[in-house]
Protein backbone atom coordinates (compact mmCIF):
# COMPACT_ATOMS: atom_id res chain seq x y z
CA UNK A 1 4.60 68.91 47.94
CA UNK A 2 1.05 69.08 47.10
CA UNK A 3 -0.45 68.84 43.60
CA UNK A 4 -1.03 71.59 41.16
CA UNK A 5 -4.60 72.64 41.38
CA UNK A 6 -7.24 71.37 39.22
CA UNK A 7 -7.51 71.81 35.35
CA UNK A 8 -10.89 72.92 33.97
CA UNK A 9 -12.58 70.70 31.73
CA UNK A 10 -14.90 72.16 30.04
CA UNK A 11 -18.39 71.07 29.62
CA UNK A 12 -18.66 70.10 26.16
CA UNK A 13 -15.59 67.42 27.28
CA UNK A 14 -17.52 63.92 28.40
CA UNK A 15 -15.42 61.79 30.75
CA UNK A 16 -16.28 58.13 29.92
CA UNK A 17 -15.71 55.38 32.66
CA UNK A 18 -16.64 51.62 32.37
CA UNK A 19 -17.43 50.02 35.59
CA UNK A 20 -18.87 46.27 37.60
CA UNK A 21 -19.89 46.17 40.30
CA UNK A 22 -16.46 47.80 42.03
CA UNK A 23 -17.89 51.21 43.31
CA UNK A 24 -15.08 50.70 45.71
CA UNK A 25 -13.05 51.28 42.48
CA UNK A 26 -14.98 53.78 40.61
CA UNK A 27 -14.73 55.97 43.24
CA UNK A 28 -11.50 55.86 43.70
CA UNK A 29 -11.01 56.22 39.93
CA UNK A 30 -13.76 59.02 40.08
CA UNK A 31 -11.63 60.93 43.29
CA UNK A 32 -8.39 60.30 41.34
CA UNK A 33 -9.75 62.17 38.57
CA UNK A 34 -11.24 65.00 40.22
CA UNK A 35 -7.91 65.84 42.34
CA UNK A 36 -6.34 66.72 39.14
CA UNK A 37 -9.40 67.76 37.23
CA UNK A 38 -12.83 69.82 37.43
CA UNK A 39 -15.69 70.22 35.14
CA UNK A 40 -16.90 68.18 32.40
CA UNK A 41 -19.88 65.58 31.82
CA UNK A 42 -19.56 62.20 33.30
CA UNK A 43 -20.66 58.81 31.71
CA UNK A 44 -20.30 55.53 33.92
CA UNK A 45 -21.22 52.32 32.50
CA UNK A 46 -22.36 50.01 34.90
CA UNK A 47 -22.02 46.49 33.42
CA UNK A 48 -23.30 45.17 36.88
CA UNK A 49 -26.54 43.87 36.42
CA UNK A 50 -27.77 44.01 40.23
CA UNK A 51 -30.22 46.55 40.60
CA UNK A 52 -28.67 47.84 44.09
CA UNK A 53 -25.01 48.27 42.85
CA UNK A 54 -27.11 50.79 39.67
CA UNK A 55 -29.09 52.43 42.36
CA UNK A 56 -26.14 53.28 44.82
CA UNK A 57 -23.89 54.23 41.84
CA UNK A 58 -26.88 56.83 40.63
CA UNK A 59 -27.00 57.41 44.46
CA UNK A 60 -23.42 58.30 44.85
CA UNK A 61 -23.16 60.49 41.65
CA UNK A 62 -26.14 62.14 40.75
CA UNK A 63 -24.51 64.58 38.53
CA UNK A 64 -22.94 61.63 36.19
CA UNK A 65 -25.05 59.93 34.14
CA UNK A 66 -25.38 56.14 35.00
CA UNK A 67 -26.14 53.65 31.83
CA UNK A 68 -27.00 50.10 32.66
CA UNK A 69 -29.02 47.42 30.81
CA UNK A 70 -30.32 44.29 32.09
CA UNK A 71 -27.48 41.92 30.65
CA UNK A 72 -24.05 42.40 30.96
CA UNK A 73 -21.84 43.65 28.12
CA UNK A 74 -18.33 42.94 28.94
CA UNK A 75 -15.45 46.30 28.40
CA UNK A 76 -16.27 46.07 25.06
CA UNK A 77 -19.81 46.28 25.15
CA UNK A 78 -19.81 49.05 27.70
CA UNK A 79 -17.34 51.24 25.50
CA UNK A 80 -20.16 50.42 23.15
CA UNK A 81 -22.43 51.82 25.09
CA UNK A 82 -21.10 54.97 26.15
CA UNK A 83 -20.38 55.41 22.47
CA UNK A 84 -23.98 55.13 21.97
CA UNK A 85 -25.21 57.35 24.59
């Protein structure tokens, strides 16, 4: 059986996602997501604070915005952040 097709999200809906260094994760959480769901804005917060994991993040999702900051925040702080944004 495969699964229904996507819902729209429209694009005044922002999708928030905390994230560490895992892309491995986030993009499995991001092509979780999108199998059930299309559309809306993306924010990833990137609590990594290595420069390469930021740029291959932006790299592998230039339509999401990426927010970083040179010290890490912890899942609180990052919540904060996207908050903020």
């Amino acid at each position: 059986m495969s699964p229904p097709p996507p819902v729209r999200i429209p694009d005044n809906v922002t999708i928030c996602v905390t994230s560490c260094g895992r892309l491995d994760l986030l993009e499995k959480t991001i092509a979780s997501f999108r199998t059930f769901n299309q559309g809306g804005v993306f924010l990833i917060s990137e609590d990594s604070t290595d420069a390469a994991v930021i740029a291959e993040a932006a790299a592998r999702y230039p339509d999401m915005q990426i927010l970083s900051g040179p010290d890490r925040l912890g899942l609180m702080g990052s919540i904060d952040r996207l908050y903020a944004a």
